[in-house]
C-alpha atoms as a PDB file:
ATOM      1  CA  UNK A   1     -23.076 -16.241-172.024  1.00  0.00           C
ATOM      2  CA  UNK A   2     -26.895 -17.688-172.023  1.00  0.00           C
ATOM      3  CA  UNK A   3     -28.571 -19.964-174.301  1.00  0.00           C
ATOM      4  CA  UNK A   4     -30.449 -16.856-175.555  1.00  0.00           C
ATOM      5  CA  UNK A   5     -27.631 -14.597-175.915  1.00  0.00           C
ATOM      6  CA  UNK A   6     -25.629 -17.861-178.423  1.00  0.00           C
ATOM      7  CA  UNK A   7     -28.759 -17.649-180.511  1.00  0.00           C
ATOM      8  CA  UNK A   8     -28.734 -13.826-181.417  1.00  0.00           C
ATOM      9  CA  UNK A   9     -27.670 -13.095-184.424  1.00  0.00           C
ATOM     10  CA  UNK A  10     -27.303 -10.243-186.948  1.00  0.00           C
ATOM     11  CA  UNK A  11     -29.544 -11.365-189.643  1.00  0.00           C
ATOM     12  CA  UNK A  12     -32.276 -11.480-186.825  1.00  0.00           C
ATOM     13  CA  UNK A  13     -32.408  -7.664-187.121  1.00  0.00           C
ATOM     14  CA  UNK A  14     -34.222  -5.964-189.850  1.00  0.00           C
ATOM     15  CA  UNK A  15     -33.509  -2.251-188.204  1.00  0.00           C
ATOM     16  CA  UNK A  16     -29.887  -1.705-188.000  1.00  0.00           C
ATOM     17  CA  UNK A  17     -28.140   1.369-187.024  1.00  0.00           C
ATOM     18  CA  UNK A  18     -24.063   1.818-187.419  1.00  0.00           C
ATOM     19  CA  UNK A  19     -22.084   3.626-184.633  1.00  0.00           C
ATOM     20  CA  UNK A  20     -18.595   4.584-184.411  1.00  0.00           C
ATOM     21  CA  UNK A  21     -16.996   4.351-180.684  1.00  0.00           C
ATOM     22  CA  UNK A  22     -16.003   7.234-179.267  1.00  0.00           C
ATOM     23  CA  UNK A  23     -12.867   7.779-177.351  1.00  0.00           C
ATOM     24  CA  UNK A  24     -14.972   9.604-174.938  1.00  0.00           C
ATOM     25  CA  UNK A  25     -16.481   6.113-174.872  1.00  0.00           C
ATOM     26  CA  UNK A  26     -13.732   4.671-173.394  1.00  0.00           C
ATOM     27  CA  UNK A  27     -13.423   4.232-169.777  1.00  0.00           C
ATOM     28  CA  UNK A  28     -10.280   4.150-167.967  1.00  0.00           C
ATOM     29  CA  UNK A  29      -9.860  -0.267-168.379  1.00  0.00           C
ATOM     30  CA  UNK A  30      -9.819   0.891-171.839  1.00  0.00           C
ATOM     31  CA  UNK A  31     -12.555  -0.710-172.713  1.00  0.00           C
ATOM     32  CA  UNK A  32     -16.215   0.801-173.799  1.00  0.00           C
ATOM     33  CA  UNK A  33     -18.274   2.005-170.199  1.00  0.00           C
ATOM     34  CA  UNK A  34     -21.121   0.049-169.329  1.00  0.00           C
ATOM     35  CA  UNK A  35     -23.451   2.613-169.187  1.00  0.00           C
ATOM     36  CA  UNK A  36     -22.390   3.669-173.014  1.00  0.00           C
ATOM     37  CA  UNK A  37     -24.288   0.080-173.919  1.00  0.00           C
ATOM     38  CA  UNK A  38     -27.537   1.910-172.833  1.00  0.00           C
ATOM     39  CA  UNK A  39     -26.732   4.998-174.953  1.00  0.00           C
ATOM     40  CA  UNK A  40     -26.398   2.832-177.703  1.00  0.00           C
ATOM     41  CA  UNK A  41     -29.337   0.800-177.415  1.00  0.00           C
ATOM     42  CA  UNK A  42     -31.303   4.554-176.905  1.00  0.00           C
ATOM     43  CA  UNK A  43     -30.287   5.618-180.174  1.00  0.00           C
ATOM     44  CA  UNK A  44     -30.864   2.592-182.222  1.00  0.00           C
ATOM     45  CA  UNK A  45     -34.394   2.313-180.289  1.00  0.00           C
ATOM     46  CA  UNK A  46     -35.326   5.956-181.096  1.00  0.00           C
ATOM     47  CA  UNK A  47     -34.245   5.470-184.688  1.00  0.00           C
ATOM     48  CA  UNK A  48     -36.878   2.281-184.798  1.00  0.00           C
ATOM     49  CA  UNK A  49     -39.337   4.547-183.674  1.00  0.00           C
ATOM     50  CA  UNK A  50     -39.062   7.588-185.466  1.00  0.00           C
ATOM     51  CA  UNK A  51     -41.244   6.319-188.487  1.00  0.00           C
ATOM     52  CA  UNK A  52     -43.661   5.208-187.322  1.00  0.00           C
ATOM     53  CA  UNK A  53     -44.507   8.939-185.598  1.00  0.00           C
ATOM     54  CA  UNK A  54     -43.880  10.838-189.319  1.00  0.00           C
ATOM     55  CA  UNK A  55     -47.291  10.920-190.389  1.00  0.00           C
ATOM     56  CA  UNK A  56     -49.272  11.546-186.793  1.00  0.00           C
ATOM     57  CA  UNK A  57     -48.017  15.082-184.941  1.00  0.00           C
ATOM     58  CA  UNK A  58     -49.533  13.843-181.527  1.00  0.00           C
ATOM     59  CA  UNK A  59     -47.060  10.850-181.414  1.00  0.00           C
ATOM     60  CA  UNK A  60     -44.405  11.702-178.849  1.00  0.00           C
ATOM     61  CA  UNK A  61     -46.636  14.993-177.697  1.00  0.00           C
ATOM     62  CA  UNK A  62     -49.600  13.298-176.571  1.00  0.00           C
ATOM     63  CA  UNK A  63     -48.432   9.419-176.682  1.00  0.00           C
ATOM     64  CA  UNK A  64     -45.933   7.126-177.400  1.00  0.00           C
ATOM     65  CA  UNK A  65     -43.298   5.088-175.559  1.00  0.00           C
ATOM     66  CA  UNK A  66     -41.765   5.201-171.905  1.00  0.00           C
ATOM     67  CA  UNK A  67     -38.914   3.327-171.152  1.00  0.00           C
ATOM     68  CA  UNK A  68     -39.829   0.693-167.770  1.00  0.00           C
ATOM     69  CA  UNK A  69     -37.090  -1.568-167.443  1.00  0.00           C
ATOM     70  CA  UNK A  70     -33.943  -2.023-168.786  1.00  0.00           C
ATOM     71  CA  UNK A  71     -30.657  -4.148-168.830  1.00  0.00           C
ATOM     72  CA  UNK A  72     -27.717  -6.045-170.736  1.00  0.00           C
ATOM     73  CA  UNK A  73     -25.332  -8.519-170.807  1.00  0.00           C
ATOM     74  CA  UNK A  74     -21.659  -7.551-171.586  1.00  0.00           C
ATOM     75  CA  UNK A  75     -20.403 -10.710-173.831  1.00  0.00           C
ATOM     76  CA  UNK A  76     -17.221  -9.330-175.229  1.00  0.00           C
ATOM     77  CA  UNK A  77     -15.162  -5.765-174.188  1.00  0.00           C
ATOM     78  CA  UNK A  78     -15.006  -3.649-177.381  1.00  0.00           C
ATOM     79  CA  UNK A  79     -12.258  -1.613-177.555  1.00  0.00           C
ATOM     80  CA  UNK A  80     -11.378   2.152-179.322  1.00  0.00           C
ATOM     81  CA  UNK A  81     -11.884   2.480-182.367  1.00  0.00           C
ATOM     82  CA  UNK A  82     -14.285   0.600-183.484  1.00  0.00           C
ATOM     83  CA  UNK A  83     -17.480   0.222-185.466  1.00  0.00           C
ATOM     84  CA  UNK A  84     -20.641  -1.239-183.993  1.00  0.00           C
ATOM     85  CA  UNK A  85     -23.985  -2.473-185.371  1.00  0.00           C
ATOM     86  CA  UNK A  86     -26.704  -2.070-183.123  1.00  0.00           C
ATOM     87  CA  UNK A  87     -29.913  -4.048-184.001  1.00  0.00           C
ATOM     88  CA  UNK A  88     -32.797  -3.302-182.563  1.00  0.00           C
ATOM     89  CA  UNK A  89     -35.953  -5.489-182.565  1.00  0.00           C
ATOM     90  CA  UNK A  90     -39.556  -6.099-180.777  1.00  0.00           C
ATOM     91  CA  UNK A  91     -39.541  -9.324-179.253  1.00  0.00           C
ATOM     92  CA  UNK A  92     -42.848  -9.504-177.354  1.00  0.00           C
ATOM     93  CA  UNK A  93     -45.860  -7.500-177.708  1.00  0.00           C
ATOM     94  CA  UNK A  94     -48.222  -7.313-175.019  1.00  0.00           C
ATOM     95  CA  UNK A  95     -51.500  -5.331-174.146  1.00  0.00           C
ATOM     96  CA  UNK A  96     -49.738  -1.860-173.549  1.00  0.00           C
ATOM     97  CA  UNK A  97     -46.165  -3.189-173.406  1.00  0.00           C
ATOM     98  CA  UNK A  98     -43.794  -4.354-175.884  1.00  0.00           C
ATOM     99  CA  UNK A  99     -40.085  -6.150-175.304  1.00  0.00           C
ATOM    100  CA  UNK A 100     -37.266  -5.248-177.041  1.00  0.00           C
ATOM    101  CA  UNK A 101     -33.754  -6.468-177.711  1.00  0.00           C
ATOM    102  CA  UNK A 102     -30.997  -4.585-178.910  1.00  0.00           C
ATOM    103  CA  UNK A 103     -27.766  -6.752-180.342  1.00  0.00           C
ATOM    104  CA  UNK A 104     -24.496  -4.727-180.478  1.00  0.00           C
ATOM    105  CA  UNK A 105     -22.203  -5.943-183.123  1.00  0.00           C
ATOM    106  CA  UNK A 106     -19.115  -5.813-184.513  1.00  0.00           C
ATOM    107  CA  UNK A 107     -18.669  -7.701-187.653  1.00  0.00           C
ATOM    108  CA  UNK A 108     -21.178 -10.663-187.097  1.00  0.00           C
ATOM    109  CA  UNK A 109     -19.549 -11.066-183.319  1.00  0.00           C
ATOM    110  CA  UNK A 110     -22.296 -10.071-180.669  1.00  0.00           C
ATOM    111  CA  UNK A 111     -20.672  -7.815-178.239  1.00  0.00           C
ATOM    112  CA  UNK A 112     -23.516  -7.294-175.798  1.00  0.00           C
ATOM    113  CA  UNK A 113     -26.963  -7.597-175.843  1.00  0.00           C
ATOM    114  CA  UNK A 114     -29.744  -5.361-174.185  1.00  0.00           C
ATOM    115  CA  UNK A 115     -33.357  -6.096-173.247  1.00  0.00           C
ATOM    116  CA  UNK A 116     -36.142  -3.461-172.647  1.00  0.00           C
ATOM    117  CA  UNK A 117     -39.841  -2.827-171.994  1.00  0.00           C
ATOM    118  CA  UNK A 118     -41.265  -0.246-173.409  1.00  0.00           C
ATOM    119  CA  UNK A 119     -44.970   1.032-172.754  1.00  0.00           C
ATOM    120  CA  UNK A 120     -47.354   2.784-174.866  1.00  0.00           C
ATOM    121  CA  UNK A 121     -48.004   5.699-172.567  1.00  0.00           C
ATOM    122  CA  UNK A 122     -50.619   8.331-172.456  1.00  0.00           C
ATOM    123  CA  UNK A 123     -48.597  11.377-171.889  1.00  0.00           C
ATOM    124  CA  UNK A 124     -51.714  13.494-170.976  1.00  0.00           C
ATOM    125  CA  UNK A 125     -53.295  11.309-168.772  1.00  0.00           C
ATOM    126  CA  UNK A 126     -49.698   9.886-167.273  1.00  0.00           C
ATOM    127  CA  UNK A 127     -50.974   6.330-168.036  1.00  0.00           C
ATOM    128  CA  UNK A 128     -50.630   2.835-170.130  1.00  0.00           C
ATOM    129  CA  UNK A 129     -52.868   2.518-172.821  1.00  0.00           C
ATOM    130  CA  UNK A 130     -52.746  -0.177-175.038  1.00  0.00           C
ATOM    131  CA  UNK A 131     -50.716  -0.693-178.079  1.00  0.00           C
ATOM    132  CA  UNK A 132     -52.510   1.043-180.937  1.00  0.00           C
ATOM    133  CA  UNK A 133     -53.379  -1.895-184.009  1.00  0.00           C
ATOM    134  CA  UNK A 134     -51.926   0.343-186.373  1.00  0.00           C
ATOM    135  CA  UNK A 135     -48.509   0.435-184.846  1.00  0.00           C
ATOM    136  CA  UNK A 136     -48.685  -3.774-184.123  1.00  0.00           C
ATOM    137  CA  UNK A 137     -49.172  -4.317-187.757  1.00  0.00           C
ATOM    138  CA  UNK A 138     -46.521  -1.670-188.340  1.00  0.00           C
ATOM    139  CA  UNK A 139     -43.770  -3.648-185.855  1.00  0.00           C
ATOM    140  CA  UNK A 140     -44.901  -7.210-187.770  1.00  0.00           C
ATOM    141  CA  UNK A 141     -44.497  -5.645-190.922  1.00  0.00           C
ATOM    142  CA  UNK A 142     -40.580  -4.575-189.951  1.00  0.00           C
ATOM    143  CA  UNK A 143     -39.913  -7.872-188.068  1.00  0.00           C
ATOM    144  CA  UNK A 144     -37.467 -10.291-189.883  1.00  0.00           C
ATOM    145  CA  UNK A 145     -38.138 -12.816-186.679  1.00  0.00           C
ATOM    146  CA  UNK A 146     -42.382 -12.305-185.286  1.00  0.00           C
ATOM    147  CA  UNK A 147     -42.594 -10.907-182.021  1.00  0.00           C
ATOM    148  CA  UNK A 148     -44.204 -12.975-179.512  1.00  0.00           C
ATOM    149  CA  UNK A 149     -47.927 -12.234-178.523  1.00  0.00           C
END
C-alpha cells in the first residue's frame, strides 16, 4: 500500500454513498471483480454530481464532465456480502480539469482506492472549457479536506 493510500481515511469524505455487494459482484476467486471498483466509484461520482446540475437544465446536455483517466489500487479483497462506503472527493482543481479520489470502505477499513480526472467538457463544441466559478465554490463548499489549486 502507498504512503497516500495509509493516509485516506473516512472522515476525509464529506459525500458518502452506501452500496451493498452483489453476488453478481463476485468473480469466480470469490472475491469482488476489479472492474466492479470502477462501477462503484461511477456511481458515487455521479451521485456527487447530480446537485450541482438541479437548478441549470443545460448541465449534462450542453456541458459537464467527461471522464479522462482513471485507475485504483486494490488494498484489501472484499468478499460477498458485504456493505461498502464509497467516498468520493475533489482533490485537485485545475483550469478545465479536476482530480478525484474515491475511498471504498468497509467499516473504517479502506478496501481500495480510485483516482480520476474529470474535465469540464463542452458537449456542443466537443471541447475543455474551464471549470465554471460557480461550480469551484460549489466543490469548496462540500470539501471536508480543500482541494488543491
Amino acid at each position: 500500500m502507498s504512503q497516500n493510500n495509509r493516509d485516506i481515511r473516512l472522515d476525509d469524505f464529506r459525500h458518502r454513498l452506501p452500496l451493498d455487494v452483489r453476488w453478481g459482484d463476485v468473480d469466480m476467486l470469490g472475491h469482488v471483480n476489479n472492474a466492479k471498483y470502477f462501477t462503484y466509484d461511477e456511481s458515487s461520482r455521479i451521485a456527487y454530481f447530480e446537485p450541482f446540475g438541479a437548478d441549470d437544465p443545460r448541465m449534462w446536455k450542453d456541458y459537464g464532465l467527461i471522464l479522462a483517466s482513471i485507475g485504483a489500487d486494490f488494498i484489501q479483497q472484499v468478499h460477498y456480502p458485504a456493505q461498502l462506503t464509497v467516498g468520493t472527493r475533489i482533490t485537485k482543481i485545475g483550469r478545465s480539469s479536476m482530480n478525484t479520489l474515491s475511498g471504498l470502505f468497509v467499516g473504517d477499513q479502506l478496501m481500495a482506492a480510485v483516482r480520476g480526472v474529470l474535465v469540464w467538457f463542452d458537449y456542443v463544441n466537443q471541447k475543455a472549457m474551464p471549470v465554471p466559478e460557480h461550480i469551484r465554490a460549489a466543490i469548496r463548499a462540500r470539501e471536508a479536506v480543500a482541494p488543491e489549486e
